[in-house]
Protein backbone atom coordinates (compact mmCIF):
# COMPACT_ATOMS: atom_id res chain seq x y z
CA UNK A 1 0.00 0.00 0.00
CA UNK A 2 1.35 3.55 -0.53
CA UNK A 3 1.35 4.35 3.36
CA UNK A 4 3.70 1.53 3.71
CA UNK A 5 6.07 2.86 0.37
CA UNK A 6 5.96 6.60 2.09
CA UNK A 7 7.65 4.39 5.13
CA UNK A 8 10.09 2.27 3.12
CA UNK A 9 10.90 5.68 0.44
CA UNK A 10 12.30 7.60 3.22
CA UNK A 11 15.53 6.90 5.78
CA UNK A 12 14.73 10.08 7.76
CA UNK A 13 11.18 10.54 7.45
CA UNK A 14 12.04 14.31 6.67
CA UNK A 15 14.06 13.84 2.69
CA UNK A 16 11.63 15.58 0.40
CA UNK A 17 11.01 12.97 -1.86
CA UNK A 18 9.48 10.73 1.61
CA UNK A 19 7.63 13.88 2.01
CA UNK A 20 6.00 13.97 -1.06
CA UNK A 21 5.02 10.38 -1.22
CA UNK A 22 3.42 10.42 2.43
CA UNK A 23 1.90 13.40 1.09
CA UNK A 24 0.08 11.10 -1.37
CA UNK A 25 -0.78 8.45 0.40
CA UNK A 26 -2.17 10.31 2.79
CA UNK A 27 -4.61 12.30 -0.04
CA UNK A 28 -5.59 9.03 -1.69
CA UNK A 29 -5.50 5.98 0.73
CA UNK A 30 -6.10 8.51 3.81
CA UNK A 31 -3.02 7.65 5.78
CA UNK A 32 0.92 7.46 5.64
CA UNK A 33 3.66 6.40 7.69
CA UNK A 34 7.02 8.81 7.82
CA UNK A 35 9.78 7.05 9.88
CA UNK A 36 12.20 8.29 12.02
CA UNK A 37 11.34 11.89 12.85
CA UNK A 38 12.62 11.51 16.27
CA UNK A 39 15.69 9.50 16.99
CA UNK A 40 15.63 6.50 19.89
CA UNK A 41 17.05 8.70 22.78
CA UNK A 42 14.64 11.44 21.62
CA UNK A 43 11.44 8.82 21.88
CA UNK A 44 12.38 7.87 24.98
CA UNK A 45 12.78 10.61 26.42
CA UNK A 46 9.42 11.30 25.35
CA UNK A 47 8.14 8.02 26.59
CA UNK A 48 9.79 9.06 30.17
CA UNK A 49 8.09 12.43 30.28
CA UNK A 50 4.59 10.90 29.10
CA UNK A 51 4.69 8.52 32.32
CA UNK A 52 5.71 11.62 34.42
CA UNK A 53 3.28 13.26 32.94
CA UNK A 54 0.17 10.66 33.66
CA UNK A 55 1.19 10.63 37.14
CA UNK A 56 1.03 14.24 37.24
CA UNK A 57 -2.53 13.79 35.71
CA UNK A 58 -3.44 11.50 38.70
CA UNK A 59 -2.19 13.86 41.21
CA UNK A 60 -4.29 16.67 39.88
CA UNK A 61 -7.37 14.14 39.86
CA UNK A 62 -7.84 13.79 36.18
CA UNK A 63 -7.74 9.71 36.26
CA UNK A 64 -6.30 8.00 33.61
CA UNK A 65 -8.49 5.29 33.04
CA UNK A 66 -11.54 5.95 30.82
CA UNK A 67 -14.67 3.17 31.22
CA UNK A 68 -16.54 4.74 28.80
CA UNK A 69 -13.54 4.78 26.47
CA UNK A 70 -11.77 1.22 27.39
CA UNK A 71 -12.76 -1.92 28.80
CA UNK A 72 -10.40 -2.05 31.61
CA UNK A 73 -7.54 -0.27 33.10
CA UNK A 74 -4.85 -1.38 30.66
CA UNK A 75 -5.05 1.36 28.53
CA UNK A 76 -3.62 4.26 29.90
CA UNK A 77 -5.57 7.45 28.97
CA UNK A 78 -2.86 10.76 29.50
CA UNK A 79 -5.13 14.70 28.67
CA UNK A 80 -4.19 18.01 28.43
CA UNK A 81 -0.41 16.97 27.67
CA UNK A 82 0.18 21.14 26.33
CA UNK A 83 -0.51 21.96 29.95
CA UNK A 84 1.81 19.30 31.70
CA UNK A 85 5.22 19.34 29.99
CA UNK A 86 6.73 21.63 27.49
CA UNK A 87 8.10 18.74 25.76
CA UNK A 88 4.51 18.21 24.10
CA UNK A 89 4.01 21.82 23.35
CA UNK A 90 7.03 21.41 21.13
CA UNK A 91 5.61 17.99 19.21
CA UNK A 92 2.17 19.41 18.69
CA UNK A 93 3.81 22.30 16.17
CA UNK A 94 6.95 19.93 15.05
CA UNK A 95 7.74 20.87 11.42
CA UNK A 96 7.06 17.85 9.63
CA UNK A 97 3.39 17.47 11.55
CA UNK A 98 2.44 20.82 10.20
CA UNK A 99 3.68 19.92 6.71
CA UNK A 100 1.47 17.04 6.69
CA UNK A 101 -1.67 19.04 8.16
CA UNK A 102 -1.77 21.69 5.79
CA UNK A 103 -1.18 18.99 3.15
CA UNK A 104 -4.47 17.81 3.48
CA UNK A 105 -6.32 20.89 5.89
CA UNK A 106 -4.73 23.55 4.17
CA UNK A 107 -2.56 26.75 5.18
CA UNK A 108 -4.72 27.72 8.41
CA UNK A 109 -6.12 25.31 10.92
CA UNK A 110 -6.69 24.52 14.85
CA UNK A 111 -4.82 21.91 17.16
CA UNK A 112 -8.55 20.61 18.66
CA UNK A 113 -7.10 18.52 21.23
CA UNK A 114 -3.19 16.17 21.96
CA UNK A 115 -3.54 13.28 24.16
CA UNK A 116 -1.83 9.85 25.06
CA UNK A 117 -2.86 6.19 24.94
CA UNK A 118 -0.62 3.48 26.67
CA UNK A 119 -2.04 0.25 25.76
CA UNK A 120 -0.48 -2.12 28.37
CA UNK A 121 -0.45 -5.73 28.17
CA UNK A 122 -4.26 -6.93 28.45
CA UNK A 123 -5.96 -3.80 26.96
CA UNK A 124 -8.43 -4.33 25.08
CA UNK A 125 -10.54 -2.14 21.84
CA UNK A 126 -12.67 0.44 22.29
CA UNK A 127 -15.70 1.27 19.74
CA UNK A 128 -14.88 1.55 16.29
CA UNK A 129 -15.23 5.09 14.98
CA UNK A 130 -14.10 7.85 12.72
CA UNK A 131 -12.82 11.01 14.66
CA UNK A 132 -14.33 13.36 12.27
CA UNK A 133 -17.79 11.52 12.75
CA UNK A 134 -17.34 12.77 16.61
CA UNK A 135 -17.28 16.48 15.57
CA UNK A 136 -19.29 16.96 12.06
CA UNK A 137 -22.23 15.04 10.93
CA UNK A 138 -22.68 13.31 8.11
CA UNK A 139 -22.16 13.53 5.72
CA UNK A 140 -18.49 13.49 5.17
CA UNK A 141 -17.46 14.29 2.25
CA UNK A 142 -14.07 16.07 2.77
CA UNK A 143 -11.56 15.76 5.34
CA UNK A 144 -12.14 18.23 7.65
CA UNK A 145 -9.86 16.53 10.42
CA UNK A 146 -6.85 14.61 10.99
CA UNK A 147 -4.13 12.94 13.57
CA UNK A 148 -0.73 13.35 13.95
CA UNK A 149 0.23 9.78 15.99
CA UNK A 150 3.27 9.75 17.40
CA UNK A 151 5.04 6.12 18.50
CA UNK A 152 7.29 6.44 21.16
CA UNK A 153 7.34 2.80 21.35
CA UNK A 154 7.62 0.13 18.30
CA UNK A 155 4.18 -0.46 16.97
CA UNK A 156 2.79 -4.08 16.17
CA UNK A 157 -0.15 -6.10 16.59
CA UNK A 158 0.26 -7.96 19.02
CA UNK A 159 1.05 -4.85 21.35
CA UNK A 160 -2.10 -2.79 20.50
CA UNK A 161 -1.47 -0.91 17.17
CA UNK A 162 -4.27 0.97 16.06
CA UNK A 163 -6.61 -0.85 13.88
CA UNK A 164 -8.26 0.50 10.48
CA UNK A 165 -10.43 -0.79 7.89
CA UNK A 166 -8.21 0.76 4.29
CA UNK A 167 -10.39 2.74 2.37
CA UNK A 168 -13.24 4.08 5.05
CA UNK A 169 -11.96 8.00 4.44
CA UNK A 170 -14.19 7.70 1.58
CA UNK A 171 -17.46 6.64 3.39
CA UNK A 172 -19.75 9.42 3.69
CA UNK A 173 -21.84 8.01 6.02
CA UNK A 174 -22.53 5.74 9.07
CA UNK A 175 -24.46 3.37 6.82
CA UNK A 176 -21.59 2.53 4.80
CA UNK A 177 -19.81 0.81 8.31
CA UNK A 178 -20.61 -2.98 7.21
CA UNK A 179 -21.75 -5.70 9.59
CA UNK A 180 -18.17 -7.26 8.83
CA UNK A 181 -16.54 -4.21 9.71
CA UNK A 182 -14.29 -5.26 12.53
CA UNK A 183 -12.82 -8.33 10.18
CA UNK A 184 -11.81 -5.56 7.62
CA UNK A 185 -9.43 -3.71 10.41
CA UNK A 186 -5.94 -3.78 9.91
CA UNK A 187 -2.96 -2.18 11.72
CA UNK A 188 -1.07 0.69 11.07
CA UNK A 189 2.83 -0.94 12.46
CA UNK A 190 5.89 1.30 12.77
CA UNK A 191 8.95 2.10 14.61
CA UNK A 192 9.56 3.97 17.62
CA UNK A 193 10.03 7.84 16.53
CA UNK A 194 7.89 7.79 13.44
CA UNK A 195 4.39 9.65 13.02
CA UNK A 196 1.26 8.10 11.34
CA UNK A 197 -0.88 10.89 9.76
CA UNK A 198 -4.43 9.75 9.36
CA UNK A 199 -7.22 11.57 7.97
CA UNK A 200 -9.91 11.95 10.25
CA UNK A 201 -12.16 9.79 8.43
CA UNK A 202 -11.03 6.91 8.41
CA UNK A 203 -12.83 4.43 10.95
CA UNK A 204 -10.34 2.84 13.55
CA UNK A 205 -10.16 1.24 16.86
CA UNK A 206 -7.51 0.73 19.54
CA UNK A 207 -5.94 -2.75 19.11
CA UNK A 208 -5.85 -5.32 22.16
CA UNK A 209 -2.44 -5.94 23.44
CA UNK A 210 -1.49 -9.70 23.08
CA UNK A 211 1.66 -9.46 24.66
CA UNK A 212 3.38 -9.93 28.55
CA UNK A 213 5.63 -7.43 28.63
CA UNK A 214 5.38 -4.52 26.38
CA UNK A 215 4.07 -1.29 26.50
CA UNK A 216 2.23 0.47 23.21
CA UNK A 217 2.70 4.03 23.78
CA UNK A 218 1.41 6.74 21.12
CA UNK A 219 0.47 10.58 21.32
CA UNK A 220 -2.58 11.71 18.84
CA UNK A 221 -2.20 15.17 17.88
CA UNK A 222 -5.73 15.98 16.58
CA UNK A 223 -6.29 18.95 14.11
CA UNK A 224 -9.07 20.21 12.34
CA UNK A 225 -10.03 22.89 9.55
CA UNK A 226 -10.31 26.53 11.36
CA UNK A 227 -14.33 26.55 11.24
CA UNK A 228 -14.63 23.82 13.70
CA UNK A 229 -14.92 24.34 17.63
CA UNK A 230 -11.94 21.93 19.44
CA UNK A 231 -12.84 19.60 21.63
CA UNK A 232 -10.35 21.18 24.01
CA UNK A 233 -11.22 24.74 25.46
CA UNK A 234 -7.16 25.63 25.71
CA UNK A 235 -7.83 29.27 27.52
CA UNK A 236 -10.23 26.71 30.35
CA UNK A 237 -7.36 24.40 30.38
CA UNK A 238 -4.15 25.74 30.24
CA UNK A 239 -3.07 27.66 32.99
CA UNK A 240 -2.19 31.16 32.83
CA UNK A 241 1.69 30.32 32.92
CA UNK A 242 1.58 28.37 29.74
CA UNK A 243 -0.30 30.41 27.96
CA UNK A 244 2.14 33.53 28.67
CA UNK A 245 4.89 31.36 27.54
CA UNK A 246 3.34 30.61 24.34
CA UNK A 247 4.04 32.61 20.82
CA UNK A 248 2.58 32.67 17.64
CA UNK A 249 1.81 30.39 15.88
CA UNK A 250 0.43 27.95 18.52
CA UNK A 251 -1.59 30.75 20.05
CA UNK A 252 -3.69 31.31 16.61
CA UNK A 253 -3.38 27.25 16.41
CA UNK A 254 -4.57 27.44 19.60
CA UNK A 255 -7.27 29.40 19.70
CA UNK A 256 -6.04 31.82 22.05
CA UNK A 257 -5.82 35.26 19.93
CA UNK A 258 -8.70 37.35 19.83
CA UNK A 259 -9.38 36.81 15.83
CA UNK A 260 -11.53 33.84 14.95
CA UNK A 261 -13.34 32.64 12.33
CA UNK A 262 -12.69 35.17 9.47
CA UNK A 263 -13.59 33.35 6.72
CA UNK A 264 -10.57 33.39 5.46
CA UNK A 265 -11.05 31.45 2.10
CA UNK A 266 -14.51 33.60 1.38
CA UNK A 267 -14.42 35.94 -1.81
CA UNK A 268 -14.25 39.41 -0.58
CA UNK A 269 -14.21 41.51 -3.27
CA UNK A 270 -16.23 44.30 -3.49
CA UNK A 271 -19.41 43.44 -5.31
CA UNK A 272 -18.52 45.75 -8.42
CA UNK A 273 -15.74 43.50 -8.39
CA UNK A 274 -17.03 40.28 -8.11
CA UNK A 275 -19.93 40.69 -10.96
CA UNK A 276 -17.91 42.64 -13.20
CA UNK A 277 -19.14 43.16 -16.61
CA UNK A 278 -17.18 42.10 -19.46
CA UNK A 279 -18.74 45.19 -21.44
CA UNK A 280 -17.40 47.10 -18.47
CA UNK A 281 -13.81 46.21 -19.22
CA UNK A 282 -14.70 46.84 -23.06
């Protein structure tokens, strides 16, 4: 598949040629893998601060176990990440994310939420879904919505990858999810340190973890076009010493400048502009 040639094409995940394959793939099959956009020591460090930053979450009573997202306590749920290291404030606008988002969202856009899911050995799948179907209704006809998935961890699955049935970007509607739905899901697998971009269409599931010893960690980095409200309300959630310390353009990304929805893509010519006559010009 051409998700899996973006990840082969490319040793750095960042060459322009990998670029404009995952590009591609991720117009026309809906998802890509680029490989190696952080190193080892720079995933793990990530990792490290992700499980400093869940017990952080605990500590501030925000548990990390969801029931109405996972069947049991295996899957490790981490929220707000922007607010509880600066580590993540940095990933959420990393160069080659934003690439890939206004590759498929276009120039202008909002970061609508970032969180973490550690699937642990014994998790288990939540509900299928599309993440655009959680924010528009149908139907869906263009993406208006996408993740940025980082692996800290290598990806398989028999550890938990995410599951996706190829080729559901292009259904339009909740009728076109067949009865044999969950036997068309297969997983996206990759490295520690590369990023799966996914359009926000495509219907997917958490896998189970199989294994007895490994952890399945990965950050989603949700976006969507500008005319949609997040699912986050940043200026509610981050405190008022992160959002001092933060500069354009993760403010506007954010949500957090006084400016908007402008329409920005609306024509705005004056009117004796827009219906010109021909005989006008004559």
């Amino acid at each position: 598949m051409m998700g899996e040639m973006a990840m082969a094409g490319a040793d750095t995940g960042t060459a322009a040629a990998g670029l404009v394959a995952a590009k591609q793939s991720l117009a026309e099959e809906g998802w890509c893998v680029l490989p190696a956009v952080l190193d080892a020591v720079r995933a793990g460090d990530v990792l490290a601060r992700l499980w400093d930053a869940a017990k952080e979450s605990e500590r501030r009573g925000i548990s990390t176990f969801m029931p109405v997202l996972d069947p049991n306590p295996s899957n490790v749920r981490v929220f707000y990440l922007l607010e509880l290291d600066a580590m993540f404030r940095d990933l959420i606008q990393h160069p080659v994310a934003v690439d890939m988002v206004r590759s498929l969202l276009g120039e202008t856009f909002l970061i609508s939420n970032f969180t973490a899911n550690i699937a642990r050995p014994g998790s288990r799948s939540m509900a299928l879904h599309s993440d655009q179907s959680l924010v528009v209704p149908e139907p869906w006809i263009q993406p208006w919505a996408m993740n940025i998935i980082w692996c800290l961890t290598d990806v398989t699955f028999e550890n938990g990858a995410t599951l996706f049935i190829p080729g559901s970007h292009l259904w339009r509607t909740r009728a076109e999810v067949s009865a044999d739905a969950d036997r068309r899901l297969r997983p996206f697998e990759a490295k520690a340190g590369s990023i799966i971009a996914m359009d926000g269409r495509v219907w997917h599931t958490s896998g189970a973890n199989a294994t007895p010893d490994q952890d399945r960690a990965l950050l989603f980095g949700y976006y969507t076009k500008p005319f949609l409200r997040p699912q986050v309300n940043w200026n509610a959630c981050l405190s008022p010493q992160t959002q001092a310390s933060l500069r354009p353009p993760l403010r506007d990304w954010l949500g957090l400048e006084v400016t908007a929805n402008t329409g920005a893509t609306a024509d705005l010519r004056y009117l004796d502009e827009q219906f010109a006559r021909q005989e006008a010009r004559a």
